[in-house]
Protein backbone atom coordinates (compact mmCIF):
# COMPACT_ATOMS: atom_id res chain seq x y z
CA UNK A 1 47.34 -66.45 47.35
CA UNK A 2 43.80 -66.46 49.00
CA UNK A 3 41.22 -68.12 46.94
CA UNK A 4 38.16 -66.44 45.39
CA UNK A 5 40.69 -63.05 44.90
CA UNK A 6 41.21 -64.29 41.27
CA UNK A 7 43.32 -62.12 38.99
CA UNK A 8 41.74 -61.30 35.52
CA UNK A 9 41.95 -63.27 32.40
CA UNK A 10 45.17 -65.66 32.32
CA UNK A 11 47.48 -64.71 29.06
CA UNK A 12 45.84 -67.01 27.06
CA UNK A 13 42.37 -65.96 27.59
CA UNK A 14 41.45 -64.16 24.27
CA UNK A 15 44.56 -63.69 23.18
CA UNK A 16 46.43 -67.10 21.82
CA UNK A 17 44.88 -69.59 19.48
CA UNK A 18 46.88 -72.68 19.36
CA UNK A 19 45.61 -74.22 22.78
CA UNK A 20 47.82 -77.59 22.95
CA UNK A 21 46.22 -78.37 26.74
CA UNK A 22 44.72 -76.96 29.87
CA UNK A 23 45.80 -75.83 33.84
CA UNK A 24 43.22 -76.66 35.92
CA UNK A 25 42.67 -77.73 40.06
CA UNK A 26 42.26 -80.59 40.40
CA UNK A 27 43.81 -81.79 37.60
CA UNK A 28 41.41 -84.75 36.56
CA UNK A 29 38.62 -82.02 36.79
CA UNK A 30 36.90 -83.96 39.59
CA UNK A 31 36.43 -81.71 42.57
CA UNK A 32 35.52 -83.55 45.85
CA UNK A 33 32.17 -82.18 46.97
CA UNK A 34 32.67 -78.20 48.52
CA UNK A 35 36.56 -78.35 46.89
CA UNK A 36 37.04 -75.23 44.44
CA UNK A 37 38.05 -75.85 40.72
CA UNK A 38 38.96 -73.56 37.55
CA UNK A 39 40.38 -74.53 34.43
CA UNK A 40 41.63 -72.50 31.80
CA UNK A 41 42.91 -73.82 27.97
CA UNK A 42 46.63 -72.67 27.06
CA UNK A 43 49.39 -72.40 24.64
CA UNK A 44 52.59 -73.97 24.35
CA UNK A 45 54.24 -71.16 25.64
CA UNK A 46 55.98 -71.87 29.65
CA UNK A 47 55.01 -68.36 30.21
CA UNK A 48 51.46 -68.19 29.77
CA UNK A 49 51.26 -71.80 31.54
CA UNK A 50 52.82 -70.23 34.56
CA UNK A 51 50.54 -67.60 34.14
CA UNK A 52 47.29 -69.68 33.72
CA UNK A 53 49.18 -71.88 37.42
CA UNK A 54 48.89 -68.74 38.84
CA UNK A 55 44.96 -67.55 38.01
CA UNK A 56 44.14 -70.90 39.12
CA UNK A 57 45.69 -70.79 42.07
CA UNK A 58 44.06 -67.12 42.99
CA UNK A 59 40.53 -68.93 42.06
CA UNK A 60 41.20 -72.06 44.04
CA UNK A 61 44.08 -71.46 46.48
CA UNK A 62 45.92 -74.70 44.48
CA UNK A 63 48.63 -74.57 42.38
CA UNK A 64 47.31 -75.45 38.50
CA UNK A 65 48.52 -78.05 37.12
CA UNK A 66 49.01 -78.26 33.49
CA UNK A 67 47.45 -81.40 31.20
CA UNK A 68 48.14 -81.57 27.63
CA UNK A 69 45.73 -82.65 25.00
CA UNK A 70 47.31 -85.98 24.56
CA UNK A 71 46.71 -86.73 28.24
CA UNK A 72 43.87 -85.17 28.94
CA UNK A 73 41.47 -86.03 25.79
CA UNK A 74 42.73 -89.60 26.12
């Protein structure tokens, strides 16, 4: 996918509640300086992580990568 031809709203976006982490590029949420980043919260549900991979990766042209609270909150 080419970046900047970003889909509309991942699954999650307005939709679930119960956010348990996030998919974002990169995943430490530290972009070097001209790099592209998104980030979008997400359910427990493998779907709608795939999903929220994919709308990251139309954003950025990288693969999201998911990070769950635990991890990322530290």
């Amino acid at each position: 996918m080419s970046p900047r031809t970003a889909r509309k709203d991942p699954i999650c976006s307005g939709r679930c509640d119960n956010f348990v982490g996030r998919v974002s590029w990169p995943a430490n949420l530290t972009p070097g300086k001209g790099e592209p980043s998104a980030s979008t919260y997400v359910c427990a549900d493998a779907t709608h992580q795939a999903d929220a991979a994919d709308w990251v990766e139309s954003v950025t042209g990288h693969r999201g990568v998911f990070v769950p609270w635990e991890t990322s909150r530290g």
